[in-house]
N, C-alpha and C. Protein backbone atom coordinates (compact mmCIF):
# COMPACT_ATOMS: atom_id res chain seq x y z
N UNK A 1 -32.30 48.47 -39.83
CA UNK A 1 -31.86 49.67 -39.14
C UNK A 1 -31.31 50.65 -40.17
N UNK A 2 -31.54 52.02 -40.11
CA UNK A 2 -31.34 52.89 -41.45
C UNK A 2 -29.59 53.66 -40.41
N UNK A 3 -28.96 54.16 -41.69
CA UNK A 3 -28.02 55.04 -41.38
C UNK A 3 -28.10 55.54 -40.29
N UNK A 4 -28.93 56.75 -40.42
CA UNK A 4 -29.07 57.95 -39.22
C UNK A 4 -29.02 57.17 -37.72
N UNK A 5 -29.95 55.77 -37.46
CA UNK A 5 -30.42 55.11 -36.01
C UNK A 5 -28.93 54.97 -35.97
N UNK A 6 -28.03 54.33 -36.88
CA UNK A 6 -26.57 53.54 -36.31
C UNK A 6 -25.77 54.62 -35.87
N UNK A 7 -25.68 55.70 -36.46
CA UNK A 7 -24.94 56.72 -36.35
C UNK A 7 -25.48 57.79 -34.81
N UNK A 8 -26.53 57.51 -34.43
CA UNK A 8 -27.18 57.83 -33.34
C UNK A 8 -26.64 56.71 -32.28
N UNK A 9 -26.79 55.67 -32.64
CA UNK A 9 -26.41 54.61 -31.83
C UNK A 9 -24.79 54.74 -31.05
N UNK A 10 -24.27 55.08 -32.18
CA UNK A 10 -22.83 54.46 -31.87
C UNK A 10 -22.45 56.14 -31.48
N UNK A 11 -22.75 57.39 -31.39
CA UNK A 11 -22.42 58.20 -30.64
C UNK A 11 -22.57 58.36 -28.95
N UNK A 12 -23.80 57.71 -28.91
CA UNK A 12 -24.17 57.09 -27.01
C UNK A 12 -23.01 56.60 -26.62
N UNK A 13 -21.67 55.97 -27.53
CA UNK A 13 -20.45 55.64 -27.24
C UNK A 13 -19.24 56.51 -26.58
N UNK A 14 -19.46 58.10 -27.15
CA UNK A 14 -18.65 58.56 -26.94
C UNK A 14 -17.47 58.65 -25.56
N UNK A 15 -18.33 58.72 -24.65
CA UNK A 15 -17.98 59.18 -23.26
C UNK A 15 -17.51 58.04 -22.91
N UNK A 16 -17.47 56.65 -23.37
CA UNK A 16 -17.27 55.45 -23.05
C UNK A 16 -15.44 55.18 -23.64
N UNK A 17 -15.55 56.09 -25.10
CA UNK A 17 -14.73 56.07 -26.14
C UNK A 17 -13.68 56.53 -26.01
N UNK A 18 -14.12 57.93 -24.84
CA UNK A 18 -13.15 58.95 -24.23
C UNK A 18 -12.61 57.87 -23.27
N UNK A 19 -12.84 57.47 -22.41
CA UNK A 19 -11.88 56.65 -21.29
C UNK A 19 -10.88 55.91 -22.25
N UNK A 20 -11.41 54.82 -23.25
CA UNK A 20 -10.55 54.12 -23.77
C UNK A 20 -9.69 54.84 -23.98
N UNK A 21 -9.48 55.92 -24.65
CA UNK A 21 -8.48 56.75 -25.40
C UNK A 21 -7.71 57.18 -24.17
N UNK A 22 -7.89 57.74 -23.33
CA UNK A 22 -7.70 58.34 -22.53
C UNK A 22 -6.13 56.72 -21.28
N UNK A 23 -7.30 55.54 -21.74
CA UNK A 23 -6.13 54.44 -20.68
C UNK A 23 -5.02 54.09 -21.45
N UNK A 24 -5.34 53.88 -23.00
CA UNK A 24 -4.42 53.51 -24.17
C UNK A 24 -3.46 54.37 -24.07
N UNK A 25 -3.60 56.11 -24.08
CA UNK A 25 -2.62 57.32 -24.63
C UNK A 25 -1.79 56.84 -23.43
N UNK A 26 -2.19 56.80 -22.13
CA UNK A 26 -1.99 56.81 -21.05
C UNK A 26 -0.81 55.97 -20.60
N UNK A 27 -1.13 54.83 -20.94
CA UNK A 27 -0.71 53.34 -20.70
C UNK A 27 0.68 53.73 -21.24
N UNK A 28 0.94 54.55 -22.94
CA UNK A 28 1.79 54.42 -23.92
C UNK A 28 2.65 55.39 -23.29
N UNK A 29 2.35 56.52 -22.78
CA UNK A 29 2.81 57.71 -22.10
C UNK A 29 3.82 57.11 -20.98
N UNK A 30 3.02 56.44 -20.18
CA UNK A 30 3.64 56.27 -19.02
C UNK A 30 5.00 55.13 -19.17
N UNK A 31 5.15 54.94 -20.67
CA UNK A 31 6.43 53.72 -21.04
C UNK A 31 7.89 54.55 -21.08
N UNK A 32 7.50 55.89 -21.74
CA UNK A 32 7.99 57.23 -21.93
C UNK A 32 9.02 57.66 -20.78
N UNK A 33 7.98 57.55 -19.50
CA UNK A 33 8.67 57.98 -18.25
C UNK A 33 9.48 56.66 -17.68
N UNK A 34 9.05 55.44 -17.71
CA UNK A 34 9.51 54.25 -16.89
C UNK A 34 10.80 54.31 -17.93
N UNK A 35 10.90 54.89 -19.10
CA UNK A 35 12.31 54.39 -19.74
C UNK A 35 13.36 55.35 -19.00
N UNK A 36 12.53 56.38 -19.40
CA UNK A 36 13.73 57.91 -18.21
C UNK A 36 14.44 57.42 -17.18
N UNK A 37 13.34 56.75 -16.22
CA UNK A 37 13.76 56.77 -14.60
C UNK A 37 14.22 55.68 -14.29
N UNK A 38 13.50 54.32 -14.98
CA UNK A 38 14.15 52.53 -14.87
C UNK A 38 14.62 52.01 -15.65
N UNK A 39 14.64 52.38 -16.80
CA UNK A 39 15.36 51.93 -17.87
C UNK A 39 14.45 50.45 -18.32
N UNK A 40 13.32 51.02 -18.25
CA UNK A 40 12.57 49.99 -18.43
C UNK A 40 11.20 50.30 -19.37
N UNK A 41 10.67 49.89 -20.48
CA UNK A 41 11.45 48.19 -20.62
C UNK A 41 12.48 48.65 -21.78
N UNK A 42 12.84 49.64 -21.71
CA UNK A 42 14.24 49.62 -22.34
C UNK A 42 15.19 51.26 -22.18
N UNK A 43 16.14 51.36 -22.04
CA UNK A 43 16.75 52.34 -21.62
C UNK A 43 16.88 53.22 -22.72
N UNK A 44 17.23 54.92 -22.30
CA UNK A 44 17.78 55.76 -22.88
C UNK A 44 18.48 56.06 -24.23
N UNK A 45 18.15 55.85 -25.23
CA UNK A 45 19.05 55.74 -26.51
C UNK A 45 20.48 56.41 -26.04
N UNK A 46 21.21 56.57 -26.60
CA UNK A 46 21.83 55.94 -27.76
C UNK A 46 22.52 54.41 -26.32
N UNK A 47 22.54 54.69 -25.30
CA UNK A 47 23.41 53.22 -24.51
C UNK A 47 22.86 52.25 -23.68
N UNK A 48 21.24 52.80 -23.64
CA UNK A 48 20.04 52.02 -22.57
C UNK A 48 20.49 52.59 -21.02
N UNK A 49 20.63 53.63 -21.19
CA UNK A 49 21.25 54.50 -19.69
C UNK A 49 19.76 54.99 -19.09
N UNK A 50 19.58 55.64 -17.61
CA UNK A 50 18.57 55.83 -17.53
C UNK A 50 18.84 57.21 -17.05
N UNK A 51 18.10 59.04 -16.62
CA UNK A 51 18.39 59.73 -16.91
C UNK A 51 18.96 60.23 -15.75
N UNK A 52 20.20 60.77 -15.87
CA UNK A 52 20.79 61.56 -14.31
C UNK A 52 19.84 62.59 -13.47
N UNK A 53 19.77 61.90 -12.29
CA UNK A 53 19.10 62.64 -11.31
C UNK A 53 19.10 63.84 -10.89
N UNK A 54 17.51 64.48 -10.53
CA UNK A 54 17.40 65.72 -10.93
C UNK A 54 17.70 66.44 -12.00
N UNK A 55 17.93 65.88 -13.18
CA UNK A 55 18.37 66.33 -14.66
C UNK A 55 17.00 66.86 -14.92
N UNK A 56 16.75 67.80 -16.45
CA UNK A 56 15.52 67.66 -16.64
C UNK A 56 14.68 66.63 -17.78
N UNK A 57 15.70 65.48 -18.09
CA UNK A 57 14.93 64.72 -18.29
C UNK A 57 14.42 63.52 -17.11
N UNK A 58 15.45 63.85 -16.18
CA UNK A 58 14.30 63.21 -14.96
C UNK A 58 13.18 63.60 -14.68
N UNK A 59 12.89 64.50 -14.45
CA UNK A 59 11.82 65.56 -14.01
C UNK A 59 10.99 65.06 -15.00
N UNK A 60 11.36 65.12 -16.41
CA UNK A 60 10.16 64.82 -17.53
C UNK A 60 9.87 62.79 -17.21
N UNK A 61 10.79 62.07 -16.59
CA UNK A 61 10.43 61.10 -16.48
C UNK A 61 9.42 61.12 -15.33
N UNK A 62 9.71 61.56 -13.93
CA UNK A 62 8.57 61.57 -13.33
C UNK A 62 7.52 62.12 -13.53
N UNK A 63 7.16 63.11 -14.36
CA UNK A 63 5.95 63.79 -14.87
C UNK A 63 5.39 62.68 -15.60
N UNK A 64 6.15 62.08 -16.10
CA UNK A 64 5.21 60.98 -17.58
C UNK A 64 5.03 59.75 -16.73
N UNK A 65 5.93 59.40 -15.87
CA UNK A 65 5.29 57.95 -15.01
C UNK A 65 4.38 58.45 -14.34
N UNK A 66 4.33 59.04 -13.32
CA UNK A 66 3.75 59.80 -12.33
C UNK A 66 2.22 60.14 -12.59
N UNK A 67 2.53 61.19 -13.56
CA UNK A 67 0.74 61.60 -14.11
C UNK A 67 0.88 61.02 -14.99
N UNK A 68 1.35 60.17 -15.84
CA UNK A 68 0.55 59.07 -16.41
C UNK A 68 0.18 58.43 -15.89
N UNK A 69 0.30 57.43 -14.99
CA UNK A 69 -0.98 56.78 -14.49
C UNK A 69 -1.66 57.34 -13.66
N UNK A 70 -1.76 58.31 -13.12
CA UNK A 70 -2.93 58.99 -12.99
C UNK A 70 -4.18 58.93 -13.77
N UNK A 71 -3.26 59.33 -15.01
CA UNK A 71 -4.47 59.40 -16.00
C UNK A 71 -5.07 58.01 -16.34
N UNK A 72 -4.37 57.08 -16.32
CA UNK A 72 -4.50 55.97 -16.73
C UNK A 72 -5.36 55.15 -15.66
N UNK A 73 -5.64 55.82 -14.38
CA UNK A 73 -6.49 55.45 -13.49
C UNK A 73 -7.60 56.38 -13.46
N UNK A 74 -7.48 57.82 -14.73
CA UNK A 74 -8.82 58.57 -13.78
C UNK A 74 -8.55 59.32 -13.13
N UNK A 75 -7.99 59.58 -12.56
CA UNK A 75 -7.89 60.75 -10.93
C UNK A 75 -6.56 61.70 -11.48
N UNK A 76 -7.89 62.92 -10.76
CA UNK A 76 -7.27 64.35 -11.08
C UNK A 76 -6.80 64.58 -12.11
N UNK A 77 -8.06 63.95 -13.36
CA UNK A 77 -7.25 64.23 -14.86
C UNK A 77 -7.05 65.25 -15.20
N UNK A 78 -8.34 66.17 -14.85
CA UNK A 78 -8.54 67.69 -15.74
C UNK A 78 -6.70 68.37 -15.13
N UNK A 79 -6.31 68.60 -13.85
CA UNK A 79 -5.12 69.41 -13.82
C UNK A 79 -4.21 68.45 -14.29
N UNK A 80 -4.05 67.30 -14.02
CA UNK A 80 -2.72 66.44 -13.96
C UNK A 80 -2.58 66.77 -16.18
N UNK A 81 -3.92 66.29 -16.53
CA UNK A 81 -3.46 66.78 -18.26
C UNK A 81 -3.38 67.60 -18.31
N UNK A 82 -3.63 69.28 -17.57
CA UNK A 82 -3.26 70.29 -18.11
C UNK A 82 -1.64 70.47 -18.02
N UNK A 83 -1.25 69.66 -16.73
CA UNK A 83 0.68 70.11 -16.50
C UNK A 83 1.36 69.18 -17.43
N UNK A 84 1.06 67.85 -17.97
CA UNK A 84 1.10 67.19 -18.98
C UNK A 84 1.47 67.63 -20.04
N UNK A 85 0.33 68.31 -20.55
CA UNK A 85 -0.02 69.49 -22.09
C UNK A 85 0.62 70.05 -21.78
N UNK A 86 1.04 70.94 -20.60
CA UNK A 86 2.37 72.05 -20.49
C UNK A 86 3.78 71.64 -21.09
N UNK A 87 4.55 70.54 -20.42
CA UNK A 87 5.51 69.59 -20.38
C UNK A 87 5.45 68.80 -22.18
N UNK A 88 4.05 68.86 -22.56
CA UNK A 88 4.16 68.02 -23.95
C UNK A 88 4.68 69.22 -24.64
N UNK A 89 4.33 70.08 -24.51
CA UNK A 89 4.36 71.52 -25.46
C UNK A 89 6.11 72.31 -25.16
N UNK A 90 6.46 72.38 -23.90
CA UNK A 90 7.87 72.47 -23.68
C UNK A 90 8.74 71.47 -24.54
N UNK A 91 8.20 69.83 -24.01
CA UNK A 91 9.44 69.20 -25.05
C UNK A 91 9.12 69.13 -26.41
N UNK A 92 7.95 69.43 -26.87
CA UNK A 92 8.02 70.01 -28.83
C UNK A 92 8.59 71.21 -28.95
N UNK A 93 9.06 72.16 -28.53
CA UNK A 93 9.18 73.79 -28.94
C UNK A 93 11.11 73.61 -28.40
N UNK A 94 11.27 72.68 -27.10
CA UNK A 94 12.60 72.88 -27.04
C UNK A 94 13.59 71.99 -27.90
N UNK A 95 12.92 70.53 -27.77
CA UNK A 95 13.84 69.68 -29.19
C UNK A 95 13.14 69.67 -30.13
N UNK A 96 11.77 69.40 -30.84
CA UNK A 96 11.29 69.38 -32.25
C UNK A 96 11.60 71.00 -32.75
N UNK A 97 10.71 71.62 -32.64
CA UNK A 97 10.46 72.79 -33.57
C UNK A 97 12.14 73.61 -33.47
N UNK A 98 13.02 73.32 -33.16
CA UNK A 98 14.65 74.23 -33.71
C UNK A 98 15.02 73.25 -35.33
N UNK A 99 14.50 71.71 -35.05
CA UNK A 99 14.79 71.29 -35.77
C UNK A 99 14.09 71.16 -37.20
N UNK A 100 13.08 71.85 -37.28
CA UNK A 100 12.16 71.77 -38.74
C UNK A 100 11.07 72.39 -37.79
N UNK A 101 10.05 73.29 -39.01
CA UNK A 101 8.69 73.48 -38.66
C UNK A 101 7.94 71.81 -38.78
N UNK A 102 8.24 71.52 -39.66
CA UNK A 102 7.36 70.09 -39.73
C UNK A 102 7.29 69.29 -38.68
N UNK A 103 6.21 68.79 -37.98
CA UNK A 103 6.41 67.58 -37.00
C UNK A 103 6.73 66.15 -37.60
N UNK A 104 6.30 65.91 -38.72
CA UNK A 104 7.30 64.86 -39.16
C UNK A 104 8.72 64.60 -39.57
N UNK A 105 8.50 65.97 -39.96
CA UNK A 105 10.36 65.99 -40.00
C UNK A 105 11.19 66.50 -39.10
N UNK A 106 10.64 66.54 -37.99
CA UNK A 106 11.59 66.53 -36.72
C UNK A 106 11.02 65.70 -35.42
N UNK A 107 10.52 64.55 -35.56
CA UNK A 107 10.42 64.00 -34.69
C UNK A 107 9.33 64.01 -33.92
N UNK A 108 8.54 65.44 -33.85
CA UNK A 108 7.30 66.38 -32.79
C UNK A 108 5.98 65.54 -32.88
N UNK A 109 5.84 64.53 -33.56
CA UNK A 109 4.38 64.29 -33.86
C UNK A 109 4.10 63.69 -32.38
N UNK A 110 5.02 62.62 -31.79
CA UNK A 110 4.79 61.99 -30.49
C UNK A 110 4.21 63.55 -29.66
N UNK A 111 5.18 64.46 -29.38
CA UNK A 111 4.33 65.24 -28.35
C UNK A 111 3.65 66.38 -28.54
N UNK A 112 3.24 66.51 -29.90
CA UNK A 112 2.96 67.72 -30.49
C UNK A 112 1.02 66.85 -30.32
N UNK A 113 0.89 65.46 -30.22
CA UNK A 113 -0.50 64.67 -30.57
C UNK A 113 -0.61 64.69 -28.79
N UNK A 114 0.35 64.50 -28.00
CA UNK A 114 0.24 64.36 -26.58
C UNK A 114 -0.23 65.72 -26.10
N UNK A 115 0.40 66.31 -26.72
CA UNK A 115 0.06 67.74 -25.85
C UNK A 115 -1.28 68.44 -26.27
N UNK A 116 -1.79 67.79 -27.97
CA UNK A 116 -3.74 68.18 -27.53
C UNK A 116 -4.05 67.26 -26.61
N UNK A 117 -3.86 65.83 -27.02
CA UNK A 117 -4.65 65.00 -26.35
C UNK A 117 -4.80 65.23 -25.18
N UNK A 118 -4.02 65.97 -24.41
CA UNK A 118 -3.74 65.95 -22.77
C UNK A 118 -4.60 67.28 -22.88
N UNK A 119 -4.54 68.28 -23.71
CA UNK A 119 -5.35 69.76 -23.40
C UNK A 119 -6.46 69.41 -23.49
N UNK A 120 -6.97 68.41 -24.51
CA UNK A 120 -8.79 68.45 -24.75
C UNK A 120 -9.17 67.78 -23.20
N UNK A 121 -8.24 66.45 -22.86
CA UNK A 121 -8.88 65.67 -22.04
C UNK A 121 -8.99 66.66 -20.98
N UNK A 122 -7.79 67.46 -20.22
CA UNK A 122 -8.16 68.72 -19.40
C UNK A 122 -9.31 69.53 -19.48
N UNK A 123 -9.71 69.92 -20.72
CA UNK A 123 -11.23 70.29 -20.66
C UNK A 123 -12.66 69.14 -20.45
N UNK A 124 -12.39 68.18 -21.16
CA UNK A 124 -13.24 67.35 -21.44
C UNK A 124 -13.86 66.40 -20.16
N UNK A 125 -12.23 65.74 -19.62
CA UNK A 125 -12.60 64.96 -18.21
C UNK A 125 -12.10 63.29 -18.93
N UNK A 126 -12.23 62.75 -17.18
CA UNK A 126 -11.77 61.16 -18.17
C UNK A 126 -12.77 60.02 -18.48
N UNK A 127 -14.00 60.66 -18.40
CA UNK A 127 -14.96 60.02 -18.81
C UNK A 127 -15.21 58.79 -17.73
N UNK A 128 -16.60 58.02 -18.21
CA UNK A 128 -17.25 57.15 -17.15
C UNK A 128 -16.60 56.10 -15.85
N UNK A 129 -15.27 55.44 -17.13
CA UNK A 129 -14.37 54.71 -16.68
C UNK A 129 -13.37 55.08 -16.00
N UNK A 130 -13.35 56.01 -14.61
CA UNK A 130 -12.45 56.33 -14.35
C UNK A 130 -12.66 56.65 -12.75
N UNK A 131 -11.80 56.73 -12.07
CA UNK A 131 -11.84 57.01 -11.09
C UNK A 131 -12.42 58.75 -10.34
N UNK A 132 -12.43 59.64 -11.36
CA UNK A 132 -12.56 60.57 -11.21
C UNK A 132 -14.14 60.27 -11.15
N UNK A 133 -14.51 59.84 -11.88
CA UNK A 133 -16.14 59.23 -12.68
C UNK A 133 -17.28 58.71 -10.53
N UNK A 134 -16.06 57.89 -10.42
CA UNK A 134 -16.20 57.15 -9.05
C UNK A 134 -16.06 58.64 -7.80
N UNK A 135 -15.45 59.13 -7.88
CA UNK A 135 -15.36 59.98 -7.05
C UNK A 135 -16.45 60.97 -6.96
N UNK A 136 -17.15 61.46 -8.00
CA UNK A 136 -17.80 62.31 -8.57
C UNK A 136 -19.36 62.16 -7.91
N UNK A 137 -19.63 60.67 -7.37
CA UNK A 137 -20.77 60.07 -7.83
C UNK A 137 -21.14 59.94 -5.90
């Protein structure tokens, strides 16, 4: 088998490649929110507290449990990642970016990588594996 066939081959993957990415980001996202709201599986820095109600890091906890598994099932990805990408991009600009332009040196890389990932998948879709995929059909 020469270069070019494998490299042909293993792009027929893509759309397959997109779901994975899409249950993994998902899966990791939605740990984000269960820490906010249950303190699970581990609470709030700095005391393992979980976040006062109606606060707005509640709000950001139910956004990240909530439409994360959404996403993590597929359904209603394209809007649920666009309010996602909204919410990723609010919490980089209100706590990362006062603290350094750099996203490594302030912390931003977690939602500064969430908030494309969530914009492309909004354009893109959640691919084969998904419930949206099922609905569609």
């Amino acid at each position: 088998m020469t270069a070019p066939n494998i490299v042909v081959r293993w792009s027929t993957w893509a759309p397959q490649l997109r779901s994975v990415l899409r249950i993994v980001a998902a899966f990791m996202f939605v740990q984000a929110g269960t820490l906010k709201l249950f303190a699970f599986p581990i609470g709030m820095p700095p005391n393992g507290a979980t976040a006062s109600l109606l606060s707005e890091f509640w709000f950001a906890g139910v956004l990240e449990t909530f439409g994360g598994t959404l996403l993590l099932l597929g359904l209603f990805t394209r809007p649920v990642a666009f309010l996602l990408a909204g919410e990723m991009a609010v919490a980089y600009f209100q706590f990362s970016f006062p603290l350094s332009v750099w996203p490594v040196a302030n912390n931003g890389v977690p939602p500064a990588l969430y908030c494309f990932l969530w914009l492309y998948l909004s354009a893109a879709g959640a691919g084969p594996w998904s419930l949206d995929a099922k609905r569609g059909k």
